[in-house]
Protein backbone atom coordinates (compact mmCIF):
# COMPACT_ATOMS: atom_id res chain seq x y z
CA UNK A 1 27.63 -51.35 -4.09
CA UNK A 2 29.82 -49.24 -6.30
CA UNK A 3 27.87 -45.66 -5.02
CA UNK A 4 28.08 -47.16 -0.96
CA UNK A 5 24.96 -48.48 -1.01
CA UNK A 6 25.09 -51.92 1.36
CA UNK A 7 22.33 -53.47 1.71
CA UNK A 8 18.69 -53.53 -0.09
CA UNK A 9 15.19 -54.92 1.58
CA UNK A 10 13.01 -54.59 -1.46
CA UNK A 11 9.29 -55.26 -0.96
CA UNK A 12 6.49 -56.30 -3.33
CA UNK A 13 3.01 -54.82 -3.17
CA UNK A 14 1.19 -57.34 -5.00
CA UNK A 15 2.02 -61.19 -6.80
CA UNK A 16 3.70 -60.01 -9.57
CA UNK A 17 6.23 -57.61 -7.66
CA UNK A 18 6.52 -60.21 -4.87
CA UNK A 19 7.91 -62.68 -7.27
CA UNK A 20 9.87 -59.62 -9.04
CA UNK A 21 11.45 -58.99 -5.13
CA UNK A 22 12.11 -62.44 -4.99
CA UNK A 23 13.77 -62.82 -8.53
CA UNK A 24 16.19 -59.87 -7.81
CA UNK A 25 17.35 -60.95 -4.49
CA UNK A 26 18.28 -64.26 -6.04
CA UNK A 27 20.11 -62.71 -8.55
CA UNK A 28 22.06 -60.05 -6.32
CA UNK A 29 23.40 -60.96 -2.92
CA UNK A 30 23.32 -57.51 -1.37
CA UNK A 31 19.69 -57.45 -1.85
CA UNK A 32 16.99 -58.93 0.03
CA UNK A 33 13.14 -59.22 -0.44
CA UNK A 34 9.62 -58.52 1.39
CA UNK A 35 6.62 -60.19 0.07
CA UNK A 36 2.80 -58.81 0.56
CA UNK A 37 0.06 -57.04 -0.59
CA UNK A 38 -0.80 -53.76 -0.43
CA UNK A 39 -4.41 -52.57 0.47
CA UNK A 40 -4.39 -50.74 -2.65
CA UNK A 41 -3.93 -53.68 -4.55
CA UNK A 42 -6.30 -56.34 -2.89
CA UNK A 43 -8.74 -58.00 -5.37
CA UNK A 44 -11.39 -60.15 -5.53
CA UNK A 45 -9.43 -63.43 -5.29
CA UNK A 46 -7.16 -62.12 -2.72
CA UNK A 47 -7.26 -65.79 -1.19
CA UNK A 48 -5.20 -66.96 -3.87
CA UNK A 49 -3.10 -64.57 -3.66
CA UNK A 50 -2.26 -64.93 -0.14
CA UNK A 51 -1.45 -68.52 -0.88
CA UNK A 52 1.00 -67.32 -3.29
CA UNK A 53 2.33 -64.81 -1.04
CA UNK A 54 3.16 -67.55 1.80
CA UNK A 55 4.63 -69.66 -0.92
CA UNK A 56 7.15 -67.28 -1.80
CA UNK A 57 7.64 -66.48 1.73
CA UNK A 58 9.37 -69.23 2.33
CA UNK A 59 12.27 -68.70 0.41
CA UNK A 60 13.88 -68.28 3.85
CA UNK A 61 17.23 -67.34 2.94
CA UNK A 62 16.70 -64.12 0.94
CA UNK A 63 12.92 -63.36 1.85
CA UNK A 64 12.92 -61.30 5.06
CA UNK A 65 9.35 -59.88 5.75
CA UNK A 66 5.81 -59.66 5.00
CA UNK A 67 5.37 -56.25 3.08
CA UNK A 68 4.20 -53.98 1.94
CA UNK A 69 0.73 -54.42 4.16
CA UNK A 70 -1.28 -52.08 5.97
CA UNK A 71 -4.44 -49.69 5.57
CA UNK A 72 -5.27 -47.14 2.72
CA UNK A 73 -8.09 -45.26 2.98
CA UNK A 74 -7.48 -42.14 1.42
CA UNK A 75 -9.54 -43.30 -1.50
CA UNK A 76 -11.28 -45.51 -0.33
CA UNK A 77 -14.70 -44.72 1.25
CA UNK A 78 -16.94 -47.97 1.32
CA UNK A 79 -17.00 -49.39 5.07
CA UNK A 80 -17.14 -52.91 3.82
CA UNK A 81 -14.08 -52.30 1.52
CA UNK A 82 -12.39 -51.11 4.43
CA UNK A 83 -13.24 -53.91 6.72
CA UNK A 84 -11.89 -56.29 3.71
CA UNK A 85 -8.42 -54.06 3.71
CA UNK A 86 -8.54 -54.85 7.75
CA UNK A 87 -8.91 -58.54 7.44
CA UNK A 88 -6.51 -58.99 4.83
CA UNK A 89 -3.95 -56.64 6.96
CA UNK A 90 -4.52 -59.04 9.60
CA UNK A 91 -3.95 -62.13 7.71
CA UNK A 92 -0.48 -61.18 6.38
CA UNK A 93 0.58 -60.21 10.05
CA UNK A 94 -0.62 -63.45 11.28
CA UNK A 95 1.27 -65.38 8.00
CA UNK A 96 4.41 -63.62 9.39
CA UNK A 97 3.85 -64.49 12.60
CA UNK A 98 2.91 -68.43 11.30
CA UNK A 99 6.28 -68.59 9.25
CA UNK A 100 8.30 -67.53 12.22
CA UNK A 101 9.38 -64.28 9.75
CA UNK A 102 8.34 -61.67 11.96
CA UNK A 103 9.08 -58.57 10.41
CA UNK A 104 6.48 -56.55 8.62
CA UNK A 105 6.77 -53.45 6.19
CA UNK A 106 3.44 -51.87 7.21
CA UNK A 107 2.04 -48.73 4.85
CA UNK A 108 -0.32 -46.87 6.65
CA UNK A 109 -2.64 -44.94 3.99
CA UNK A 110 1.29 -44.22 2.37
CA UNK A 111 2.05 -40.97 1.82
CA UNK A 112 -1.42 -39.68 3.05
CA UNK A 113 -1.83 -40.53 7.02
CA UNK A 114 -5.50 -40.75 7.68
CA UNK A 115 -7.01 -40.39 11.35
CA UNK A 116 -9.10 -44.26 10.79
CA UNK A 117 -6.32 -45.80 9.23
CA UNK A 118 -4.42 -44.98 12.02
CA UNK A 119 -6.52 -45.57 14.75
CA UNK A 120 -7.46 -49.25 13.04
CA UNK A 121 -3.87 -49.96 12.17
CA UNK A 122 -2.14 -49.50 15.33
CA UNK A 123 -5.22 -51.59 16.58
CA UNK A 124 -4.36 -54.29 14.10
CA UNK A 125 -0.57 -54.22 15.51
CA UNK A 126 -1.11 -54.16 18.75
CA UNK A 127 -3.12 -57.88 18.17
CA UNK A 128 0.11 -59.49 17.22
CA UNK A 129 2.53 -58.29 19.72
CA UNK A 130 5.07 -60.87 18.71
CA UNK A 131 5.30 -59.52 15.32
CA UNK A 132 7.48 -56.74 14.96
CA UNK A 133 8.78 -54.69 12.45
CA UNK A 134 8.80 -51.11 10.22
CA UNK A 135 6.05 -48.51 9.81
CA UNK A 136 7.77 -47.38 6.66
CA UNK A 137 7.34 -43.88 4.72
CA UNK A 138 6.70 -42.56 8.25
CA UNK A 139 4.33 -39.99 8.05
CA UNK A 140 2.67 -39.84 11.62
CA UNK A 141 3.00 -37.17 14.98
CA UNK A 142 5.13 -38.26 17.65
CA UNK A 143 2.35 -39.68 19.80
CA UNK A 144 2.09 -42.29 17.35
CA UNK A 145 6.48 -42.73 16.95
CA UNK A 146 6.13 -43.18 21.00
CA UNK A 147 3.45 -45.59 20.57
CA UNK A 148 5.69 -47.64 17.71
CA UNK A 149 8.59 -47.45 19.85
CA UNK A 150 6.94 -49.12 23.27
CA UNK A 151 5.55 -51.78 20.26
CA UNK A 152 9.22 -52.65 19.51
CA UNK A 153 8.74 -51.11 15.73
CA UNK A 154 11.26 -49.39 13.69
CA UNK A 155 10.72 -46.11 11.51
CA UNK A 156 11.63 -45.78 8.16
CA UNK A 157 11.57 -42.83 5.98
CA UNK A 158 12.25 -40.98 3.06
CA UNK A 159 13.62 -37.72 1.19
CA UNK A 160 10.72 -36.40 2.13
CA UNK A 161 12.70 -35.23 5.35
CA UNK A 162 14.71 -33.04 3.25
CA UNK A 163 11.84 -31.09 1.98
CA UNK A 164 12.00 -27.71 3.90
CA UNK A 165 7.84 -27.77 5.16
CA UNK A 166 8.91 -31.61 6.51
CA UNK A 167 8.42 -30.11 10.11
CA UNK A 168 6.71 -32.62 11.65
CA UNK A 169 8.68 -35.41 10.39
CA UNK A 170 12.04 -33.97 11.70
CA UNK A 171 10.03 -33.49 14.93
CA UNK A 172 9.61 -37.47 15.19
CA UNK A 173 13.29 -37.72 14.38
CA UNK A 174 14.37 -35.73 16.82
CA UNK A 175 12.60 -38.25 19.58
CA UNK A 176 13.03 -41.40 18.15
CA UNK A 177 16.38 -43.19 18.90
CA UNK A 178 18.99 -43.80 16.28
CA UNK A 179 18.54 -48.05 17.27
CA UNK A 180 14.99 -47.80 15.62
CA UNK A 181 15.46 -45.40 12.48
CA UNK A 182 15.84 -46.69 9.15
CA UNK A 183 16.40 -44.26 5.75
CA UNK A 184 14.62 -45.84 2.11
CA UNK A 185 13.53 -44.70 -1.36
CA UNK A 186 9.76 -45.80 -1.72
CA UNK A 187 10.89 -45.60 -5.43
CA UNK A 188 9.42 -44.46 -8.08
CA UNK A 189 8.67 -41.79 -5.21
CA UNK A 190 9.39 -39.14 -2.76
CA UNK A 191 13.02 -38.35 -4.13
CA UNK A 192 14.83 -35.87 -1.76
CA UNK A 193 16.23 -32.78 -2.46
CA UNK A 194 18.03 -31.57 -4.74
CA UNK A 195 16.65 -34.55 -6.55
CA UNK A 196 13.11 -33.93 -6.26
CA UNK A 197 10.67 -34.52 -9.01
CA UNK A 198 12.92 -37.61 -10.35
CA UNK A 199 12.89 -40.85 -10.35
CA UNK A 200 13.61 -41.92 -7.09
CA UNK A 201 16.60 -44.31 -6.88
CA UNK A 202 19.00 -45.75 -4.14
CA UNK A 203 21.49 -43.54 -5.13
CA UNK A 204 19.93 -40.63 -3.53
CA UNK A 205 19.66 -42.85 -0.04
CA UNK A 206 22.58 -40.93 1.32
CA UNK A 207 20.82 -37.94 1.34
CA UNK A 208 18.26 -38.96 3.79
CA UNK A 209 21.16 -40.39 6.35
CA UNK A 210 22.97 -36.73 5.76
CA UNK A 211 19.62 -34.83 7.25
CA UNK A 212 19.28 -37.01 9.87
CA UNK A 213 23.09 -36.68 10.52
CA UNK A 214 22.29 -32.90 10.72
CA UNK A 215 19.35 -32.75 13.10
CA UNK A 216 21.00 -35.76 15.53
CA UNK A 217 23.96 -33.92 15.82
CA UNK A 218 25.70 -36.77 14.37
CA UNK A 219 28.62 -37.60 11.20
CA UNK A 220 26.23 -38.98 8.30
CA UNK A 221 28.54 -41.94 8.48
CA UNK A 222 27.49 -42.87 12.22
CA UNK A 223 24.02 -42.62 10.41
CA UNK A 224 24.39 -44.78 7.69
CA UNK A 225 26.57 -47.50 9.96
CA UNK A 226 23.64 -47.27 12.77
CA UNK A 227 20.56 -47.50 10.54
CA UNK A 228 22.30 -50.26 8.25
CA UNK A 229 23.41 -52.34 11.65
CA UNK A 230 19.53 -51.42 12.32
CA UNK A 231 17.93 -53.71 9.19
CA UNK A 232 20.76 -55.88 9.82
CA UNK A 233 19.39 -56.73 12.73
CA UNK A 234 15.68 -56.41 12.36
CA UNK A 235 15.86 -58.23 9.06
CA UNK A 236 17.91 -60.95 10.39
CA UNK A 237 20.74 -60.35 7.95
CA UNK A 238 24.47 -61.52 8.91
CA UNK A 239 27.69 -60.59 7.50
């Protein structure tokens, strides 16, 4: 709070940094948590671990979506292992459908946007159309932002829209409307400039809302008051 930064939706990618999520936004009342797991990190057992996910889901007044979930395939070649990532994608869509949450943090393949991810994840999505929420770390063409955007889904993304080859992503910027952009770290990752190569931190967050300020046309104040009204309200966080 003391470097402007309001609010914090901080998501877990596995058990352990579920509970972590969930720890911290006990402790701090400007931050909020996401509970999931990410394809990367599904294991044999991953029943269990869904049971522990829904468990800490229902801390219902600081726990605010399902995520991070989604596809990864980059690595990941094996048709059956992909089918598993599917089902499990599914599952944790359906939980937040089940526990009334609705919002999901969905990854698709991260920072590496594969043609089948896509094509199975906006499948997946468009299953549950009363479950909306953020395709975060945006890295998809416009065709796919206009696609989002009829779904009810927010963008998110990060410094990597200050990078000066980030054509495409100021491209989907341009199009979407401020009422469904968000700005985030991904920390440890994609710190912007003149920050890149470090640590990624929240204290760099303005820099995103200053870019976007610049190719909307807008003060990066209207850009950080929009996008934080925007989690605000997708989050279902008052005050």
């Amino acid at each position: 709070p003391e470097n402007n930064v309001g609010l914090i939706l901080n998501p877990g990618c596995d058990v352990e940094s579920s509970r972590k999520a969930v720890s911290y936004a006990n402790k701090y009342p400007f931050v909020y948590a996401a509970v999931g797991i990410h394809p990367e990190n599904i294991e044999d057992g991953w029943e269990a671990d869904l049971e522990t996910i829904r468990a800490l889901a229902q801390n219902e007044s600081k726990v605010r979506a399902i995520g991070e979930i989604g596809l990864d395939y980059y690595w990941e070649k094996d048709e059956r292992a992909r089918a598993r990532q599917q089902v499990v994608f599914a599952r944790q869509m359906e939980l937040a459908r089940a526990l009334h949450i609705s919002p999901a943090t969905i990854a698709i393949s991260l920072k590496r946007l594969d043609r089948d991810a896509h094509a199975d994840s906006m499948e997946i999505t468009r299953r549950y159309p009363d479950v909306i929420g953020v395709y975060h770390c945006y890295a998809g063409h416009v065709e796919m932002a206009r696609e989002l955007l009829k779904l009810n889904y927010y963008l998110s993304f990060t410094g990597v829209i200050t990078f000066k080859n980030a054509k495409k992503a100021k491209e989907v910027i341009r199009e979407v409307p401020m009422e469904r952009l968000m700005i985030e770290t991904d920390s440890p990752y994609m710190a912007p400039e003149p920050f890149r190569g470090r640590r990624n931190s929240s204290l760099y967050v303005h820099r995103m809302a200053e870019t976007i300020a610049e190719i909307k046309g807008i003060s990066a104040a209207e850009v950080e008051r929009i996008t934080t009204e925007n989690g605000r309200q997708l989050f279902g966080i008052s005050g």
